[in-house]
Protein backbone atom coordinates (compact mmCIF):
# COMPACT_ATOMS: atom_id res chain seq x y z
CA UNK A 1 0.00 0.00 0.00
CA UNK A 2 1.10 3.89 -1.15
CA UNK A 3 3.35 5.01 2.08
CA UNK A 4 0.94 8.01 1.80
CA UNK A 5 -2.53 6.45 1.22
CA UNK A 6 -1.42 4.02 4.41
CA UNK A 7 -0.75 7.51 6.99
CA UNK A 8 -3.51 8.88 5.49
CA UNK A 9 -5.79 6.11 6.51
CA UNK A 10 -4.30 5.50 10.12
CA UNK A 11 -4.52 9.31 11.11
CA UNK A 12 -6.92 9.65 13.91
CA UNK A 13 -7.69 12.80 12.72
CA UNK A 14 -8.60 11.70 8.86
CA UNK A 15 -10.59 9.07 10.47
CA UNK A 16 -12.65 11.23 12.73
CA UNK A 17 -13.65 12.93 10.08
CA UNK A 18 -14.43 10.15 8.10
CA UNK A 19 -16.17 8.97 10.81
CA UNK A 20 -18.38 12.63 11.35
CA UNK A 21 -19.12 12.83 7.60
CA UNK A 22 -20.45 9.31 7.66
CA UNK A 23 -22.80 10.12 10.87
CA UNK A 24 -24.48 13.94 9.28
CA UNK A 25 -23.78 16.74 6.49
CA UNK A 26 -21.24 19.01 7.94
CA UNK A 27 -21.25 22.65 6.44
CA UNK A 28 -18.16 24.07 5.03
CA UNK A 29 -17.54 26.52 8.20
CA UNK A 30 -18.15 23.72 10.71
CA UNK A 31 -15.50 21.24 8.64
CA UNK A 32 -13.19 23.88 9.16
CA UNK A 33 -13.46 23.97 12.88
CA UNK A 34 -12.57 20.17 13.19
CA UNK A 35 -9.04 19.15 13.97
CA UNK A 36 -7.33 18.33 10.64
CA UNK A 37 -4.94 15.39 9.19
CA UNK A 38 -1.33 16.63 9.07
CA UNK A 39 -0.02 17.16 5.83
CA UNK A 40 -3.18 18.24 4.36
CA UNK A 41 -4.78 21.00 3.57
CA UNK A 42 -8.85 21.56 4.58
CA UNK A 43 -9.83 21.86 0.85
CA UNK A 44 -7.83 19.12 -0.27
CA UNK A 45 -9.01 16.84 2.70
CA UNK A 46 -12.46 17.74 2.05
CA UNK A 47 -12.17 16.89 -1.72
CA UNK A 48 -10.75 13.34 -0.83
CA UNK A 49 -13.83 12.97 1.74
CA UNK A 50 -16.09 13.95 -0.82
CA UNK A 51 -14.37 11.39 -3.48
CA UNK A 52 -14.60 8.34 -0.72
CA UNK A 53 -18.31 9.69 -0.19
CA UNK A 54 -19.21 9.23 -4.25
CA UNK A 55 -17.93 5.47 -3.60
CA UNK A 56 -21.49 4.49 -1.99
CA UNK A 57 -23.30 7.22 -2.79
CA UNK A 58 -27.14 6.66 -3.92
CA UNK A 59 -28.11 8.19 -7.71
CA UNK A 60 -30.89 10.10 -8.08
CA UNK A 61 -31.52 8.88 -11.49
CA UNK A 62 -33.08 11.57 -13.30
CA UNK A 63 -30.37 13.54 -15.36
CA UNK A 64 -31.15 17.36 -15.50
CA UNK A 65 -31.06 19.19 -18.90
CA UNK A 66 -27.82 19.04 -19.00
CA UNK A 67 -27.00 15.33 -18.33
CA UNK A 68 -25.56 15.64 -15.12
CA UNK A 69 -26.52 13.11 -12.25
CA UNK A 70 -27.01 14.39 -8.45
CA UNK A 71 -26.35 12.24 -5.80
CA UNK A 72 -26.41 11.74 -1.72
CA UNK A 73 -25.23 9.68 1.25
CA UNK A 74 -27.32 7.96 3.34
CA UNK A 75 -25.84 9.48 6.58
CA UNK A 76 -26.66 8.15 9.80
CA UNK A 77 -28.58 11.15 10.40
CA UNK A 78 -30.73 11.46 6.97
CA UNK A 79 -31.33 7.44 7.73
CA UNK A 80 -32.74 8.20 11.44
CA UNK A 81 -34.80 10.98 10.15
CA UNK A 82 -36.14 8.87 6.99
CA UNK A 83 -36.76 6.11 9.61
CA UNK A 84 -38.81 8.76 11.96
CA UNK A 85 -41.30 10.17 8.87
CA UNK A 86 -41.85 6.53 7.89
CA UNK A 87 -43.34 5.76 11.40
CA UNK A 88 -45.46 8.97 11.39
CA UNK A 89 -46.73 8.61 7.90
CA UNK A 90 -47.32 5.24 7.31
CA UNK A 91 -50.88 3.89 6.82
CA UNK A 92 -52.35 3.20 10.23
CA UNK A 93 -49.81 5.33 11.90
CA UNK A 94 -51.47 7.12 15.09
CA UNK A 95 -51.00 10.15 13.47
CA UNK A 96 -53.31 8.92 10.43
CA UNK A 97 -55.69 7.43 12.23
CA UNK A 98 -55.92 11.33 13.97
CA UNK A 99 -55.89 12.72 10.29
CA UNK A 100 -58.38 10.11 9.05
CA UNK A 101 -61.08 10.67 12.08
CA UNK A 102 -63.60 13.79 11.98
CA UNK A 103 -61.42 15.12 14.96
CA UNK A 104 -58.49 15.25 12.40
CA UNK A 105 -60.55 16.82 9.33
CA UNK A 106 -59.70 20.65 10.80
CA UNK A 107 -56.23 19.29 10.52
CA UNK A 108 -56.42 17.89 7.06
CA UNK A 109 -58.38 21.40 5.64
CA UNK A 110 -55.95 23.76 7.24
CA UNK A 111 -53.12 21.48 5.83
CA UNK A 112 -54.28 21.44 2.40
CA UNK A 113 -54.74 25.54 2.46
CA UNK A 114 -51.31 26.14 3.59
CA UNK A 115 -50.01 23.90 0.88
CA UNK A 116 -51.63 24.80 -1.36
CA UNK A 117 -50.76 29.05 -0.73
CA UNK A 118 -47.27 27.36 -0.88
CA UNK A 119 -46.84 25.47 -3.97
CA UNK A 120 -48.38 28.82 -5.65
CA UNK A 121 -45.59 30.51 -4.15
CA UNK A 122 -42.64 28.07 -5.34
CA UNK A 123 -43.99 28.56 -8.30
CA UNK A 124 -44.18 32.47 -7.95
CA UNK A 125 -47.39 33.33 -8.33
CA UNK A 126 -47.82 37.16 -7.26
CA UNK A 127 -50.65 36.18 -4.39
CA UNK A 128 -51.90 37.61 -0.78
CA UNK A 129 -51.24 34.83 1.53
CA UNK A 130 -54.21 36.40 4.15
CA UNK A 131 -56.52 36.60 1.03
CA UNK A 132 -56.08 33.14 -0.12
CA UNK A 133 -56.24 31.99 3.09
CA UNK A 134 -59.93 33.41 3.33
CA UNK A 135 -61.12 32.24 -0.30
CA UNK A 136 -60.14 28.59 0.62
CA UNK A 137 -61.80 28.49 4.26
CA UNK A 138 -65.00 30.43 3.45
CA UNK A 139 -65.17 28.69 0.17
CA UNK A 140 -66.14 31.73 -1.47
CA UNK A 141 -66.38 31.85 -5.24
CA UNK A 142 -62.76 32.93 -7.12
CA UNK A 143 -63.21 36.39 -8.41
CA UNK A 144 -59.36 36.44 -10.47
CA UNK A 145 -57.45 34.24 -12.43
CA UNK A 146 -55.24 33.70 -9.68
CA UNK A 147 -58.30 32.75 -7.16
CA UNK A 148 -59.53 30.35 -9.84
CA UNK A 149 -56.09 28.51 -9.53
CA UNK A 150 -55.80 28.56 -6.10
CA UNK A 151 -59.51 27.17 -5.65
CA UNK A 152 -58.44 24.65 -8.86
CA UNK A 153 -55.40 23.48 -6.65
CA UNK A 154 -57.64 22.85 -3.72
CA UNK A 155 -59.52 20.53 -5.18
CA UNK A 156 -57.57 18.17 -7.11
CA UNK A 157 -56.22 17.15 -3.66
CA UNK A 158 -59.32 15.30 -3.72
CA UNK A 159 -59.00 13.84 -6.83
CA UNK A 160 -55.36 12.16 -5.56
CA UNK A 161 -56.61 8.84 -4.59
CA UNK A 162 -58.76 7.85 -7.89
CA UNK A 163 -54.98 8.49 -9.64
CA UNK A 164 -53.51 5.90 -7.69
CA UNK A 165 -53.48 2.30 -10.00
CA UNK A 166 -52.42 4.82 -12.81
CA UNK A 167 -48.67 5.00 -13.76
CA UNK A 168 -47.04 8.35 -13.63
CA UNK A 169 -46.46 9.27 -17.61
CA UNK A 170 -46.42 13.10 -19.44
CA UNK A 171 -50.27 12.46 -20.23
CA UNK A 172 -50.94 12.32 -16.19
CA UNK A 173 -48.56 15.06 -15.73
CA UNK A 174 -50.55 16.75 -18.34
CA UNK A 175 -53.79 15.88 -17.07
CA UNK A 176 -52.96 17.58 -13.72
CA UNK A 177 -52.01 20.78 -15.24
CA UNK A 178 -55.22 20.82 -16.96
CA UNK A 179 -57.15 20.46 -13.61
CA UNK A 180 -54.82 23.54 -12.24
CA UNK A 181 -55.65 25.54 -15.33
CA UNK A 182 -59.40 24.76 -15.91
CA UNK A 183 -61.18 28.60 -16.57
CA UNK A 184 -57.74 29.67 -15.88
CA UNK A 185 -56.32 32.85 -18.41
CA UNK A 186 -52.63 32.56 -17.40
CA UNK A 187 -51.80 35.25 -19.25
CA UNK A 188 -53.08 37.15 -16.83
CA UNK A 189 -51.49 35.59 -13.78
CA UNK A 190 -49.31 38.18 -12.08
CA UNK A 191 -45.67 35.79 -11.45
CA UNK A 192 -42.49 36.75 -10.34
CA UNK A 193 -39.06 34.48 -11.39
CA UNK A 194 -39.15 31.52 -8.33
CA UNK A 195 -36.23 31.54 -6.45
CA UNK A 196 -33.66 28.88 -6.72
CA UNK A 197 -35.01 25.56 -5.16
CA UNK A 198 -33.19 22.66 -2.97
CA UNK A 199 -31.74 20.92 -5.71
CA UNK A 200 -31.11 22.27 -9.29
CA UNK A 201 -32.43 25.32 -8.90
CA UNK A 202 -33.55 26.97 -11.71
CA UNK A 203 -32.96 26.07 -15.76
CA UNK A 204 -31.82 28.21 -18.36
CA UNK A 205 -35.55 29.01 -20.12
CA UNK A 206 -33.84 28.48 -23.34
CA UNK A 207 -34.10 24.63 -23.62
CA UNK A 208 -35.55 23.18 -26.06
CA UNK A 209 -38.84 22.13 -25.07
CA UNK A 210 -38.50 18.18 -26.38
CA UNK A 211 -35.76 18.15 -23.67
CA UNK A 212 -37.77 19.28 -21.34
CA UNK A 213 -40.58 17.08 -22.04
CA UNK A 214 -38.17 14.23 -21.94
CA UNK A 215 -36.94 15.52 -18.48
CA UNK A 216 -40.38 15.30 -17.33
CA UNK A 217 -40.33 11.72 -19.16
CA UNK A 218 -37.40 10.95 -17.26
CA UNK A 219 -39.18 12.18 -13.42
CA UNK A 220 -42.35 9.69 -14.62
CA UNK A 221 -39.59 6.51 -14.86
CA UNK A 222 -38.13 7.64 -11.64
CA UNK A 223 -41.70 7.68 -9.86
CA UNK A 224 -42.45 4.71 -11.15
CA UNK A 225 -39.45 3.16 -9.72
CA UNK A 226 -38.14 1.74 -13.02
CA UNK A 227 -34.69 3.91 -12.91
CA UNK A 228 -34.78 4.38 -9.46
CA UNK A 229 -31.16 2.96 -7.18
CA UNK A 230 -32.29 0.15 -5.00
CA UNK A 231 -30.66 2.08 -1.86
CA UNK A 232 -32.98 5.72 -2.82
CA UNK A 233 -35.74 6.13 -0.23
CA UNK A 234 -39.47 6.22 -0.65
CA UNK A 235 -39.95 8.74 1.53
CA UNK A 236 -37.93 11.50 0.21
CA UNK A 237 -38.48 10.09 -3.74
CA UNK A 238 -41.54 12.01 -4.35
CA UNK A 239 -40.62 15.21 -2.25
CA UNK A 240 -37.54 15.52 -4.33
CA UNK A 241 -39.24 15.55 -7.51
CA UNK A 242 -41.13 18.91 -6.71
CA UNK A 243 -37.77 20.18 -7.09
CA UNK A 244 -37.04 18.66 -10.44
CA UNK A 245 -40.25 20.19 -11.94
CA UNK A 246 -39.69 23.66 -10.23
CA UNK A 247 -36.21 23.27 -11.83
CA UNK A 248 -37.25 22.57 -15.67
CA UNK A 249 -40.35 24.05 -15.42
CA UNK A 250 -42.53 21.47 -18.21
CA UNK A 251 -45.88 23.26 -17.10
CA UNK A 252 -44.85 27.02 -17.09
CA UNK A 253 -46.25 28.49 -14.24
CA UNK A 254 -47.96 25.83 -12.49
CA UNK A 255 -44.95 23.41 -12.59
CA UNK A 256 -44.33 23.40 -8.91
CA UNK A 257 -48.00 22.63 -8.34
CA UNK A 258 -47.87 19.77 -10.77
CA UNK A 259 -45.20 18.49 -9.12
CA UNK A 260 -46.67 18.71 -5.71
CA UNK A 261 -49.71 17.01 -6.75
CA UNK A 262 -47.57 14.39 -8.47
CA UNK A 263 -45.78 14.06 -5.00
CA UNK A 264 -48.93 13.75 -2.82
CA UNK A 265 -49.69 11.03 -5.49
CA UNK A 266 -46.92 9.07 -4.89
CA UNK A 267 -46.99 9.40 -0.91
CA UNK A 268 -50.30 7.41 -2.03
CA UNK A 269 -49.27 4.92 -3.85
CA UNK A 270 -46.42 3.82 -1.48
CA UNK A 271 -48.45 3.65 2.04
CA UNK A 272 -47.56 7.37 3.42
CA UNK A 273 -51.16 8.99 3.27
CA UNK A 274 -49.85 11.43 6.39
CA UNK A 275 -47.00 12.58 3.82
CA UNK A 276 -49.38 13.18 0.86
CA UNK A 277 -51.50 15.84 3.19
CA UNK A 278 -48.14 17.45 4.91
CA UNK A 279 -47.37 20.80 4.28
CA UNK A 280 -44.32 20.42 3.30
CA UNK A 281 -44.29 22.97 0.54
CA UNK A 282 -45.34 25.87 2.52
CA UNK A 283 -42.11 24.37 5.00
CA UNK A 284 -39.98 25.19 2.22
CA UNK A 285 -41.27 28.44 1.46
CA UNK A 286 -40.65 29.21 5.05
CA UNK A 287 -37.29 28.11 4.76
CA UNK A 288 -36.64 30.35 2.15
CA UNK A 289 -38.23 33.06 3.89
CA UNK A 290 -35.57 32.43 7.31
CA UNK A 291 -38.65 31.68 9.18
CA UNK A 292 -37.50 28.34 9.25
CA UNK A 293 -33.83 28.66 10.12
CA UNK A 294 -30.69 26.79 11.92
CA UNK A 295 -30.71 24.89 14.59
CA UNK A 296 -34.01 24.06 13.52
CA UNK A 297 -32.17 22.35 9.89
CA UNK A 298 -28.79 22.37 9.47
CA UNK A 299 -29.06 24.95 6.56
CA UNK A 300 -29.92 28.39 5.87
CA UNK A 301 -30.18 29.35 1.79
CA UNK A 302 -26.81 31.33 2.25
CA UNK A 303 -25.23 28.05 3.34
CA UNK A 304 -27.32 25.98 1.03
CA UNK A 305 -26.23 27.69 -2.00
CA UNK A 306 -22.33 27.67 -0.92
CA UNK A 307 -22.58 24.19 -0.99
CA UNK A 308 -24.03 24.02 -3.83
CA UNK A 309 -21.31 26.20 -5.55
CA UNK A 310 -18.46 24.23 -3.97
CA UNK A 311 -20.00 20.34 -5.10
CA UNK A 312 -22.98 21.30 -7.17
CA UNK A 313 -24.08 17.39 -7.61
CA UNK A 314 -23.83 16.25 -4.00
CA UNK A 315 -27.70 16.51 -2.78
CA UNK A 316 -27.11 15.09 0.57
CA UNK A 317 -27.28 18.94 2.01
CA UNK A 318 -30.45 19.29 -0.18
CA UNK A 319 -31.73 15.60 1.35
CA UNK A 320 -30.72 16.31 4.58
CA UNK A 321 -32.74 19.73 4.81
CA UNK A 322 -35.78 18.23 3.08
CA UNK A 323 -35.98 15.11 5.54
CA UNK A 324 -35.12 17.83 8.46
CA UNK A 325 -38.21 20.20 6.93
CA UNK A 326 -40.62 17.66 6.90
CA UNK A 327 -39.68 16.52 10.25
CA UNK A 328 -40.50 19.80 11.38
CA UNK A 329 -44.33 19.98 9.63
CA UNK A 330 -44.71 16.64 11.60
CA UNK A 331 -43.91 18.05 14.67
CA UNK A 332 -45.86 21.28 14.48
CA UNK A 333 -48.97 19.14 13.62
CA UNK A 334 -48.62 16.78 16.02
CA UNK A 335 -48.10 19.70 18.91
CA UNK A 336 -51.27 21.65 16.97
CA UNK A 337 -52.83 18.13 17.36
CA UNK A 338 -51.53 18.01 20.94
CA UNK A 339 -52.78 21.37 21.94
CA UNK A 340 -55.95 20.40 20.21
CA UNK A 341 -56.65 17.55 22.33
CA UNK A 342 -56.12 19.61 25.15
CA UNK A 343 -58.54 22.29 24.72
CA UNK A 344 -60.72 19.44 23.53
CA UNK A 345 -60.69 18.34 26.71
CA UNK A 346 -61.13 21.35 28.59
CA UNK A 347 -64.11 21.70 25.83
CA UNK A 348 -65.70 18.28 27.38
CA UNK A 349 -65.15 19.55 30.80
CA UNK A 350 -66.99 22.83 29.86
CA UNK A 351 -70.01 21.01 28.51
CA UNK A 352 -70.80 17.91 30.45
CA UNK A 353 -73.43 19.77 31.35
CA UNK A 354 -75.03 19.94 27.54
CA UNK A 355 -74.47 16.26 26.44
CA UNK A 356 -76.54 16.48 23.81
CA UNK A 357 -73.78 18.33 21.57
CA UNK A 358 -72.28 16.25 18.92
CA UNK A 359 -68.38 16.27 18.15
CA UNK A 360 -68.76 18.44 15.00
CA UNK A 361 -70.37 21.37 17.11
CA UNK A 362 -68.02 20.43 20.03
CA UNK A 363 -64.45 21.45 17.72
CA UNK A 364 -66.82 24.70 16.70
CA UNK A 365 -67.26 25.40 20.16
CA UNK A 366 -63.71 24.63 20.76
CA UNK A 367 -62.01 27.59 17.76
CA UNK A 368 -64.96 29.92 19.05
CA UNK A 369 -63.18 29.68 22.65
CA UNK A 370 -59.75 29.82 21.21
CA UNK A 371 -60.53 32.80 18.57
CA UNK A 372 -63.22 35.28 19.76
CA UNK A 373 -63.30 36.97 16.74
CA UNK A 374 -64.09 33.69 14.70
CA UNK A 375 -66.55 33.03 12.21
CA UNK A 376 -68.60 30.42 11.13
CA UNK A 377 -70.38 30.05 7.69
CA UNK A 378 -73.09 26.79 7.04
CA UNK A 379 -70.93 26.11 3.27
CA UNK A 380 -67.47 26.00 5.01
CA UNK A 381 -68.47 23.97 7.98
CA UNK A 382 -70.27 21.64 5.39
CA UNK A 383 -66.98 20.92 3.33
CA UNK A 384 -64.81 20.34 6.71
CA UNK A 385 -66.92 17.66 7.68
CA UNK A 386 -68.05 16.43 4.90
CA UNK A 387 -71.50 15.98 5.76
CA UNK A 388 -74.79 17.26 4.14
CA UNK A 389 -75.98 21.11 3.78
CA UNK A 390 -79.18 20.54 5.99
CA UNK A 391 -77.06 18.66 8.91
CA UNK A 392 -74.36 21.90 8.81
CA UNK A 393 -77.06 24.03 8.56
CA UNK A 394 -78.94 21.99 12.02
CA UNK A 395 -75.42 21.72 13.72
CA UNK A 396 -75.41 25.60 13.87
CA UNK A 397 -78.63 26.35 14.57
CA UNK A 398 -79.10 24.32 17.34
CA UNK A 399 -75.66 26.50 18.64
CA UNK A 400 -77.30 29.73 18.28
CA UNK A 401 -80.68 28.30 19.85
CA UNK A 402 -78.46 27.35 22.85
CA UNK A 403 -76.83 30.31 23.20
CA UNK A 404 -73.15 29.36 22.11
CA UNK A 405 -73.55 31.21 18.96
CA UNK A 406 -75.27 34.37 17.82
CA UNK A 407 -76.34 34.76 14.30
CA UNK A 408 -76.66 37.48 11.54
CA UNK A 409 -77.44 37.81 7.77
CA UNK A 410 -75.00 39.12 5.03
CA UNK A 411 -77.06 39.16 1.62
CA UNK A 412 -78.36 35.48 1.76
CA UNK A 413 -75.55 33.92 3.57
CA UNK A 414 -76.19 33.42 7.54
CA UNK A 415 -72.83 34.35 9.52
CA UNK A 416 -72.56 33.10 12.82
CA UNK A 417 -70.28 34.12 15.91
CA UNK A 418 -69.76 33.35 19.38
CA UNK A 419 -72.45 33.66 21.46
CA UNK A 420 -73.39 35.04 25.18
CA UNK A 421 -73.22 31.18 27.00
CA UNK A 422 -69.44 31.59 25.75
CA UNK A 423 -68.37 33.79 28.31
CA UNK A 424 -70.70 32.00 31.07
CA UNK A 425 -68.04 28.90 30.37
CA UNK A 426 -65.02 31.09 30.16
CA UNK A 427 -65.99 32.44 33.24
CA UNK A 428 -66.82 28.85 34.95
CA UNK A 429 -63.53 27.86 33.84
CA UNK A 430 -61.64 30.44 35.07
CA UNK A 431 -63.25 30.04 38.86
CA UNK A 432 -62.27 25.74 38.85
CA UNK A 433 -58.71 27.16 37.53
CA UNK A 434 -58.57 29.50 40.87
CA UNK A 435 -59.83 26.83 42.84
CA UNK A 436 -57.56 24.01 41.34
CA UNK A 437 -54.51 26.70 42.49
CA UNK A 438 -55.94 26.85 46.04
CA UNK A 439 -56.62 23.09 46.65
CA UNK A 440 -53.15 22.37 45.36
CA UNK A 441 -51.50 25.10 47.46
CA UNK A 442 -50.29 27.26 44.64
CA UNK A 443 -51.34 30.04 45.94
């Protein structure tokens, strides 16, 4: 063995590193910090780290325009994280059977709005996130071009699950843009340039389009797991491939939200049903906002992108922060869900005394305590609970007969609000509070 290669291998230091690079993604400025093999320079012992990481390094096996391959390490750390969303989002996890039960619904809607606001963003569509917000939940009827997408984007969600014995192929892709763009002029969509993504980034606009439909060939194969490397992972496969269409961009201005769709699709078809309703899309947006920053992920874009300058193929940072971002959505539902369950509970406590309420008018009861500004509208609770007009129209009457909520009329559309028997409970729960701190000697 090369005198050289032989010192190299037996330095503790060298091996440390090996060792550190094998366990997470280190950022340049951290690698620096590290104690260093003698005789070596940091860039040069980086490189040779980087060249022993290629060795089992997993392709992602979708060549972009230019006919480069990206690839990543499975890390320790990408591998526990993997492990983690495939326990949450599995089908019969706890958290689906949460998601799945009318308890869960208020989760699923308010899931679906965010991502949806944030695959229009990714995509750069010029939109008011507090606006869209209130056309989704009140389901009121789009009045722009950009409304009629959002609303469009809304509800192909629901088509997802009738897609999933197809194969992925352009003609799906296709027929996914055309739900986005039904009644939709896009020449008048308002769009800025999207910013550069986790991956690629961004593609020179001036490829031909036959490579770019071939690209988008190329992300159908991968889906389908026909070019895919028997080490990738499920759970990241379909997330990925958002970037890959924000990147080439086959369907203009809706690309991102074909791909997202094309993602929840494939969360489907391989047993993650938590994944395909996460809003993991609106987490990246975040991200690029810095309202998602270190040492919540490992990465900021600043850091991101210098990685990406210094080994512009390696995706494990780009891996690594998507496993780490949806990690986070998983945790802020399952603290919303957490929280949830505990003024749920303080709900039931409220109203043993009116057990004729069913759970539908309980969670109502529940956001009117939480939100005393809230509003409730016959249509919107109809679509969160799936259930008839005539029983959401009963479930909030009988509120406002009780006295929970109070009622008024806005053209032909009833709007209802909390009521006076409100504050009767908010004051009943403050006195047990003050009497819960005296019995236990807290005050």
């Amino acid at each position: 063995m090369n005198d050289g290669l032989s010192a190299l291998l037996t330095d503790e230091e060298f091996g440390n590193l090996l060792n550190e690079t094998a366990r997470r993604c280190i950022p340049w400025e951290e690698f620096l910090s590290l104690p260093q093999p003698r005789g070596m320079s940091p860039l040069d012992t980086w490189g040779l780290l980087r060249e022993i990481s290629r060795l089992e390094a997993v392709p992602l096996n979708v060549p972009d325009l230019d006919g480069n391959v990206y690839w990543y390490r499975r890390t320790y750390e990408l591998d526990d994280a993997v492990a983690a969303i495939r326990c949450e989002c599995r089908q019969h996890s706890a958290l689906d059977r949460v998601m799945a039960a009318g308890f869960g619904q208020q989760f699923v809607m308010a899931s679906r709005i965010a991502e949806t606001i944030g695959t229009a963003q990714l995509d750069g569509l010029a939109i008011s996130e507090e606006d869209s917000r209130v056309l989704l939940r009140m389901d009121r009827t789009p009045r722009t071009d950009a409304e009629r997408l959002l609303v469009n984007t809304f509800a192909a969600f629901d088509v997802l699950p009738s897609l999933v014995d197809e194969p992925f192929s352009l003609a799906l892709f296709a027929r996914l843009r055309d739900m986005l763009l039904e009644g939709v002029d896009t020449d008048s969509l308002s769009h800025a340039r999207p910013k550069i993504g986790l991956l690629q980034g961004v593609a020179d606009p001036d490829h031909e389009q036959q490579a770019v439909l071939a690209y988008a060939n190329g992300i159908a194969a991968y889906l389908n797991r026909e070019t895919v490397d028997r080490d990738d992972v499920s759970v990241l496969q379909g997330q990925v491939m958002i970037d890959a269409f924000r990147y080439a961009r086959p369907f203009g201005i809706v690309s991102s939200q074909v791909g997202r769709l094309a993602a929840g699709l494939f969360a489907l078809k391989n047993g993650l049903p938590v994944l395909s309703l996460l809003p993991v899309s609106r987490a990246r947006v975040d991200w690029e906002m810095g309202r998602i920053a270190p040492p919540a992920v490992s990465f900021g874009p600043e850091e991101m992108e210098a990685l990406r300058r210094r080994h512009p193929f390696d995706a494990t940072p780009s891996q690594t922060l998507l496993a780490q971002l949806i990690l986070f959505t998983l945790k802020n539902v399952t603290s919303r869900i957490d929280e949830w369950e505990r003024r749920d509970d303080e709900m039931r406590g409220f109203l043993r005394s009116d057990p004729m309420l069913n759970h539908r008018q309980r969670s109502i009861l529940a956001r009117a305590l939480r939100s005393p500004d809230a509003e409730f509208r016959i249509r919107y609770h109809q679509t969160n609970h799936n259930i008839h007009y005539a029983t959401a129209r009963r479930d909030l009457f009988e509120l406002q007969a009780k006295g929970y909520l109070s009622v008024a009329k806005q053209g032909k559309t009833y709007i209802f609000t909390r009521g006076p028997r409100i504050t009767e409970l908010e004051l009943q729960s403050a006195a047990r509070v003050a009497l819960d701190f005296e019995s236990s000697g807290a005050v």
